[in-house]
Protein backbone atom coordinates (compact mmCIF):
# COMPACT_ATOMS: atom_id res chain seq x y z
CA UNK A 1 20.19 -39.59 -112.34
CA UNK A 2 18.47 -42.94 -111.10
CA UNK A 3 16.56 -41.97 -107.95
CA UNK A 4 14.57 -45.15 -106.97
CA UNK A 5 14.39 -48.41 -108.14
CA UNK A 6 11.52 -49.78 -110.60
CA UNK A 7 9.73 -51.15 -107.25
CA UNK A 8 10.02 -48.08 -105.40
CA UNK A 9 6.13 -48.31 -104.38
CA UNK A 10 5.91 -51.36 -102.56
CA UNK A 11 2.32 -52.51 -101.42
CA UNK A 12 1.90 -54.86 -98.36
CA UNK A 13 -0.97 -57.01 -96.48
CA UNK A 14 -0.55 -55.65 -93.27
CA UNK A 15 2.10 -52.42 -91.50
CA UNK A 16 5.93 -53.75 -91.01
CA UNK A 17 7.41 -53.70 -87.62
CA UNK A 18 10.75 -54.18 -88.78
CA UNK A 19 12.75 -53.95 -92.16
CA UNK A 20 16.76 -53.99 -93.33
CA UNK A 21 18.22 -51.38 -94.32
CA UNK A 22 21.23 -51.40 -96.35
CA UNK A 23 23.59 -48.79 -96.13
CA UNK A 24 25.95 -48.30 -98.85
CA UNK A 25 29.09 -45.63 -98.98
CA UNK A 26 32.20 -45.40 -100.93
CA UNK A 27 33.22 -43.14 -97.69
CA UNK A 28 33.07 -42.99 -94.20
CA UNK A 29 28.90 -43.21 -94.07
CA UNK A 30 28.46 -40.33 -92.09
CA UNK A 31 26.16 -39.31 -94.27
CA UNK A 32 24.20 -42.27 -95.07
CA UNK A 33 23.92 -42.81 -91.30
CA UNK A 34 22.10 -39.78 -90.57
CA UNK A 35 19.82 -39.36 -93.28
CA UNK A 36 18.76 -42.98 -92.14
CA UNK A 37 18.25 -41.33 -88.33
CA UNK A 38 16.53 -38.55 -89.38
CA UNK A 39 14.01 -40.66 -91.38
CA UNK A 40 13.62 -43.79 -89.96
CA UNK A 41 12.69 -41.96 -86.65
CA UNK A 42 9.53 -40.86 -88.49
CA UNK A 43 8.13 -44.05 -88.13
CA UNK A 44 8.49 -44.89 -84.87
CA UNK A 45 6.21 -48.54 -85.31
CA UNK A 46 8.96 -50.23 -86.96
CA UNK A 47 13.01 -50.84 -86.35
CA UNK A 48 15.48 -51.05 -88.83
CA UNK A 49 17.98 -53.41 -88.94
CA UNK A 50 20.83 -51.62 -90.23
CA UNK A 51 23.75 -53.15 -92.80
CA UNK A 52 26.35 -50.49 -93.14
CA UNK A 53 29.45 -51.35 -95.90
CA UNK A 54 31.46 -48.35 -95.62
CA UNK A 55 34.49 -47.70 -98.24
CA UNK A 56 33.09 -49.46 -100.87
CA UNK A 57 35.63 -48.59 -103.51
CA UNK A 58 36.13 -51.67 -105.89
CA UNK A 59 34.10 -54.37 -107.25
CA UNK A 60 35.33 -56.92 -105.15
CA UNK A 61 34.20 -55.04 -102.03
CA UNK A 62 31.02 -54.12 -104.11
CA UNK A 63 30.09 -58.05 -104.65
CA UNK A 64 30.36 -58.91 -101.30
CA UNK A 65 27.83 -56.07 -100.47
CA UNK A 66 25.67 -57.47 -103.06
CA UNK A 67 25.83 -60.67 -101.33
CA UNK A 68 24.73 -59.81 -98.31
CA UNK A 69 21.79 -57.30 -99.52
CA UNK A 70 20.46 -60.70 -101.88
CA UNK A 71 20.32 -62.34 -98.29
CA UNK A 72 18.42 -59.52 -96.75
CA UNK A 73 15.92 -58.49 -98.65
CA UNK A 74 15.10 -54.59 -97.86
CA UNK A 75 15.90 -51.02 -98.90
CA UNK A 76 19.29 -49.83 -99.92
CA UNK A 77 20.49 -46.46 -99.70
CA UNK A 78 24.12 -45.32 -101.23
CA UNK A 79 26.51 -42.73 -101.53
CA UNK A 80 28.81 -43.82 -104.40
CA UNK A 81 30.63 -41.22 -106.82
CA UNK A 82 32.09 -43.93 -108.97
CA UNK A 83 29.50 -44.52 -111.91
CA UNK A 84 30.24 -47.73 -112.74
CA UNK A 85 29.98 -49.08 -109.55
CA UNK A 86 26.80 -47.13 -108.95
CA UNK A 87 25.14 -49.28 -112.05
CA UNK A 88 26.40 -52.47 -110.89
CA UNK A 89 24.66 -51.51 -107.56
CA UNK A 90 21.52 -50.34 -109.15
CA UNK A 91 21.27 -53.30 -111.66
CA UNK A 92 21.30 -55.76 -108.56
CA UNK A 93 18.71 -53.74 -107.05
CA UNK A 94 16.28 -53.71 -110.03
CA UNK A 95 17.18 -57.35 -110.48
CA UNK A 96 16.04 -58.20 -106.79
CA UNK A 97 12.88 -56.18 -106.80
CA UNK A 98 14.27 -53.90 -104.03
CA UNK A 99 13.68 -50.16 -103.89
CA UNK A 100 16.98 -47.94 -103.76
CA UNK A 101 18.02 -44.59 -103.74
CA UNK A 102 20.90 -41.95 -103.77
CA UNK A 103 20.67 -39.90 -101.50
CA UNK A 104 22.42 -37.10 -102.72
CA UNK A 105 21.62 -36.77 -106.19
CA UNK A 106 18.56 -34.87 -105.85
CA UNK A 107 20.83 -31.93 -103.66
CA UNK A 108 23.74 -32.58 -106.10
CA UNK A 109 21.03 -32.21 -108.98
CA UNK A 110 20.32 -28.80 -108.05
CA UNK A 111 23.59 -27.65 -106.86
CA UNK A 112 24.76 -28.82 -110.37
CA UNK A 113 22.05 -26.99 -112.15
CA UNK A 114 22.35 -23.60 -110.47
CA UNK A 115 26.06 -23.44 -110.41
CA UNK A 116 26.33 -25.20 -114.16
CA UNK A 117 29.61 -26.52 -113.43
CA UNK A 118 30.29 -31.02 -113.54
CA UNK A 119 30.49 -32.85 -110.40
CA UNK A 120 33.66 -33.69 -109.39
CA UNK A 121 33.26 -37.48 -108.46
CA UNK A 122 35.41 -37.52 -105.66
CA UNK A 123 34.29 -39.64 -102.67
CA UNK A 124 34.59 -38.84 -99.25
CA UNK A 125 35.53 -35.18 -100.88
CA UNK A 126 34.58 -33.73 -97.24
CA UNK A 127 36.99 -35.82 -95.34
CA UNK A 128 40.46 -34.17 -96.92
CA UNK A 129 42.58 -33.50 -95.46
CA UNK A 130 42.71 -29.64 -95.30
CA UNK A 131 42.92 -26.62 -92.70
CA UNK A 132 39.39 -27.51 -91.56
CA UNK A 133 40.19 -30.99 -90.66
CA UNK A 134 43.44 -29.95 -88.52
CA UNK A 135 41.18 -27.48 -86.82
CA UNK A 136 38.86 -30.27 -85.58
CA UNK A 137 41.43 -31.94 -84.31
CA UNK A 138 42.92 -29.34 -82.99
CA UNK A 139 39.45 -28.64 -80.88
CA UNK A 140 38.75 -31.86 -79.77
CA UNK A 141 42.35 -32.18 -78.30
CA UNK A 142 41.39 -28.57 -76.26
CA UNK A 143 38.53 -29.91 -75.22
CA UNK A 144 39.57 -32.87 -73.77
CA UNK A 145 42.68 -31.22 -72.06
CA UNK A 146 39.69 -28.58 -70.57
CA UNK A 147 37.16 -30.93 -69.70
CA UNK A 148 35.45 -31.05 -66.27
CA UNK A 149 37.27 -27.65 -64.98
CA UNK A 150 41.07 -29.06 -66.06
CA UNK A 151 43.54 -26.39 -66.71
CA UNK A 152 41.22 -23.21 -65.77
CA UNK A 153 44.20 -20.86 -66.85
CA UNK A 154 43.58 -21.71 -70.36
CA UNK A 155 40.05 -20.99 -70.48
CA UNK A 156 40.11 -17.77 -72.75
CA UNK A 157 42.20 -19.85 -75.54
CA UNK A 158 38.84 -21.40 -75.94
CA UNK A 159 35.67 -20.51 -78.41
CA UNK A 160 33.03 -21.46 -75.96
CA UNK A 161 32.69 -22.49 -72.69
CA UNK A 162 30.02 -24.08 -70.87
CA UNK A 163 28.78 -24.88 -67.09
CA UNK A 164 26.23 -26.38 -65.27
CA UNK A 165 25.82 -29.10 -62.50
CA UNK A 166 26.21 -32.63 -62.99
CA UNK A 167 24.48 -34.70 -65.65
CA UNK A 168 23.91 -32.19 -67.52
CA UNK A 169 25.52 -33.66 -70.62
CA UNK A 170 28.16 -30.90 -70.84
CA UNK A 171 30.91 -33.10 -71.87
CA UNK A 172 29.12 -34.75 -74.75
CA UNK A 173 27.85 -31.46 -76.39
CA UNK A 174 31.31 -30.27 -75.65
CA UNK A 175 32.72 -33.17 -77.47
CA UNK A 176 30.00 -32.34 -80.48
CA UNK A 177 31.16 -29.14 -80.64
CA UNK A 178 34.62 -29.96 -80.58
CA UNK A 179 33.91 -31.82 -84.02
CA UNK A 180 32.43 -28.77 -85.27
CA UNK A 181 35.74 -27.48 -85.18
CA UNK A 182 35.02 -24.96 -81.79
CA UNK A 183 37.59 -25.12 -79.14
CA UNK A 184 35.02 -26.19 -76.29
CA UNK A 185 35.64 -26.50 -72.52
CA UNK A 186 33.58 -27.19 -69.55
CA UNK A 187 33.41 -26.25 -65.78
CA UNK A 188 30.86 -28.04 -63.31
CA UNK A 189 29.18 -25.95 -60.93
CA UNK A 190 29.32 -27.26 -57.07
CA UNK A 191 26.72 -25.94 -54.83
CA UNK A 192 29.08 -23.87 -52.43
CA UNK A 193 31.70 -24.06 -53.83
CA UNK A 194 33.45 -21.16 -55.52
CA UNK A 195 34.05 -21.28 -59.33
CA UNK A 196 37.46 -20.87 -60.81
CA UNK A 197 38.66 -17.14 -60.58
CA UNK A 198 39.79 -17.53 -64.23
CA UNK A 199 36.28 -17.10 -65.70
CA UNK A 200 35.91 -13.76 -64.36
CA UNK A 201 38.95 -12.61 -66.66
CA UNK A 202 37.57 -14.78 -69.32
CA UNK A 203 37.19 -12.08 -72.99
CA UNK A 204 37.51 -14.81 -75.82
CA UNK A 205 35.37 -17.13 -75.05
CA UNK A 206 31.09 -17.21 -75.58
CA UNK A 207 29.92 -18.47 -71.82
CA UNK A 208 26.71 -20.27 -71.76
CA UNK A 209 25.24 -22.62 -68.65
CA UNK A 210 23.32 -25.43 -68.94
CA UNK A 211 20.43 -25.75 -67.13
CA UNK A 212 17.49 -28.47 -66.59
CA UNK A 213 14.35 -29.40 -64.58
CA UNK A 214 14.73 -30.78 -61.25
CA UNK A 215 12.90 -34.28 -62.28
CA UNK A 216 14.72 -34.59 -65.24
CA UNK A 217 17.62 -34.08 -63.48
CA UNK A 218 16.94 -36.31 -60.97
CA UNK A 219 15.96 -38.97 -63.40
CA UNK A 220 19.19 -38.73 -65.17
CA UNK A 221 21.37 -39.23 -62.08
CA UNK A 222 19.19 -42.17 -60.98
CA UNK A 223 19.82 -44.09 -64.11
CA UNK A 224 23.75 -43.00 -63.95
CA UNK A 225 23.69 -44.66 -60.37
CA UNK A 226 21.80 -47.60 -61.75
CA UNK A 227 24.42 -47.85 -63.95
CA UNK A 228 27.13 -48.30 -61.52
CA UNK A 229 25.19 -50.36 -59.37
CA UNK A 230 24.71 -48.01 -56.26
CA UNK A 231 21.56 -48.64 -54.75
CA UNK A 232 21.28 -46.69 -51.64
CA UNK A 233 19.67 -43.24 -51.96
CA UNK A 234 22.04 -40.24 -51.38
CA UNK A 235 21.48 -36.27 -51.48
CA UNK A 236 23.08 -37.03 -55.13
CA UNK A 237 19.08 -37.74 -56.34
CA UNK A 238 17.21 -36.13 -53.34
CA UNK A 239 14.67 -33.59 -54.88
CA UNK A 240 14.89 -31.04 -52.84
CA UNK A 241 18.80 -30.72 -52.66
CA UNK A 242 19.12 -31.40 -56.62
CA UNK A 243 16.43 -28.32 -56.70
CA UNK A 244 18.87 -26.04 -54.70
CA UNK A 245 22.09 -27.30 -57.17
CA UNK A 246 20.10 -25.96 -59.74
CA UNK A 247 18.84 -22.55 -58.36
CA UNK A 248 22.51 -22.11 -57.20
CA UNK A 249 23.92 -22.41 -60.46
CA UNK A 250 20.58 -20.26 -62.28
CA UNK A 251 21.60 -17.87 -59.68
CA UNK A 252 25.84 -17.58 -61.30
CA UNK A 253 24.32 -17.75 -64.48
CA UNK A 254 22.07 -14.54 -63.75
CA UNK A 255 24.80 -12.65 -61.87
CA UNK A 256 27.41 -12.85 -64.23
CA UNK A 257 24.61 -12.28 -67.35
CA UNK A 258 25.54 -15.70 -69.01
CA UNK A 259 23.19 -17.03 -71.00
CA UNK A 260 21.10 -20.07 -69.65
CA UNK A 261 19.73 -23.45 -72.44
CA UNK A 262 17.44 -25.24 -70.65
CA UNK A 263 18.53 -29.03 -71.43
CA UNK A 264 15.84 -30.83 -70.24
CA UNK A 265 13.98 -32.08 -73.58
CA UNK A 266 16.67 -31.66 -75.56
CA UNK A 267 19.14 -34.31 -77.25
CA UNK A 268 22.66 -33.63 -77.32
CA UNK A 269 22.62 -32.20 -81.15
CA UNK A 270 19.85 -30.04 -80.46
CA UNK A 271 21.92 -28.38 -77.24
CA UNK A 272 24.78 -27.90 -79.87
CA UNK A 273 22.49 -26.40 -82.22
CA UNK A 274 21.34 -23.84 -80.04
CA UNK A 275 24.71 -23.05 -78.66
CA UNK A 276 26.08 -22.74 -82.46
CA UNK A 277 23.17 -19.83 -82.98
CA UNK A 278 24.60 -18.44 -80.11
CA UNK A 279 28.34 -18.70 -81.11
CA UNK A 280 27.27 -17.56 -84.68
CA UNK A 281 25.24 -14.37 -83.16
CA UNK A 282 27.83 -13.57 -81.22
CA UNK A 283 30.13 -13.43 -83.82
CA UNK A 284 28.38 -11.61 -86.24
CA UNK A 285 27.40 -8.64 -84.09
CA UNK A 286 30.87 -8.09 -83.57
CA UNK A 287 31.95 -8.07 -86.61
CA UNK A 288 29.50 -5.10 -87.09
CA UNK A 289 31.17 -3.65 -83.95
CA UNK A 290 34.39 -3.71 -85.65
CA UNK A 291 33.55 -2.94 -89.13
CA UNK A 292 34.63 0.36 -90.23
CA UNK A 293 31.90 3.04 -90.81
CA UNK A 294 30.15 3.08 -94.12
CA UNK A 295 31.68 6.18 -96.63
């Protein structure tokens, strides 16, 4: 498997603050896309300038992504099962002097090796449609029918469900989650005012609340106001009464024993991450709970 180009060791004069990157998938580019996060936010001195060419499935579409790359000189990174088109790609590359690589064929490398079975060459195999895809869209239609406290009688037909005050980005991870294939609602907690009656029925689902530091908070709702161009100062951002949302809502969390992720340093994917340990944990020690006894 070709890994990098001949030029993969590039020397220059002084550091780069900015460089394109070509992205290059016979599928949707998920993938591509976050490997290129993950790394390029290693080196925080210098921007990409992203060229994405997603479905790349012919030559025709190929030779138009050659074009561009010859007019951007840079690094290109693919995800292409087809091998033929995968040496026309590479031959351009080696012809231009620019480094490439495929991502996957290291991970497919090994998989291949310790499993001794072919690949199967099929791109965008993860994107079939199969039971797992219907459940993802089954989740993210539940979670937007249960966002923001909507239809509270339904709350135990989901997997997890989270709360917290506002700004505290429990839509979004509830909409990451949701694409994880977990049936994920939401209910905001209002200082003083009572929470739906459901949730103290609730058996099904994993409760967690969201918490966050009063700044951050604060900061958050600033820049959402800034956003909407309201200027004057309200008890929305006032320290001290954003301070008592949160203590209110600590306070339900600790009286009802729901676990509490503190939010305040952490991105939207990381929140998700934590709260899939949780799901997963939660899971597994009941299956223990319910398995029979060992003969």
């Amino acid at each position: 498997m070709t890994l990098f180009g001949t030029n993969a060791m590039v020397v220059k004069s002084q550091p780069a603050t900015h460089f394109h990157l070509h992205l290059v998938s016979d599928a949707t580019g998920e993938t591509l896309n976050a490997v290129a996060k993950a790394t390029c936010a290693q080196f925080e001195a210098v921007k990409p300038i992203e060229h994405v060419y997603a479905l790349v499935r012919s030559p025709r579409q190929l030779q138009r992504v050659l074009k561009d790359i010859e007019g951007a000189p840079g690094i290109v990174l693919y995800t292409m099962m087809n091998n033929n088109l995968r040496a026309i790609l590479e031959k351009h590359c080696q012809q231009l002097a620019m480094p490439y690589l495929s991502v996957l064929d290291p991970v497919l490398g090994i998989l291949g090796n310790y499993l001794g079975t072919k690949l199967s060459h099929k791109a965008g195999g993860q994107h079939v449609l199969n039971a797992e895809y219907f459940k993802k869209i089954d989740a993210l239609n539940f979670t937007m029918a249960h966002d923001d406290g909507q239809n509270a009688h339904e709350l135990n037909d989901a997997d997890i469900v989270l709360l917290g005050v506002s700004r505290t980005s429990k839509t979004p991870t509830c909409i990451y989650l949701a694409n994880r294939g977990l049936r994920t609602a939401n209910v905001p907690i209002i200082k003083d005012v009572p929470l739906p009656s459901e949730l103290d029925e609730l058996r099904n689902p994993l409760v967690i609340g969201l918490t966050i530091s009063t700044h951050r908070l604060v900061q958050v709702r600033r820049q959402r106001l800034i956003s909407m161009k309201v200027k004057e100062e309200t008890s929305y951002i006032d320290q001290a009464e954003v301070q008592k949302e949160i203590i209110f809502a600590r306070r339900i969390f600790d009286s009802h024993n729901w676990p509490a992720l503190d939010v305040s340093r952490r991105s939207i994917e990381e929140t998700a991450a934590a709260i899939m340990n949780l799901f997963s944990e939660r899971e597994q020690s009941q299956e223990v709970a319910t398995a029979e006894p060992a003969q």
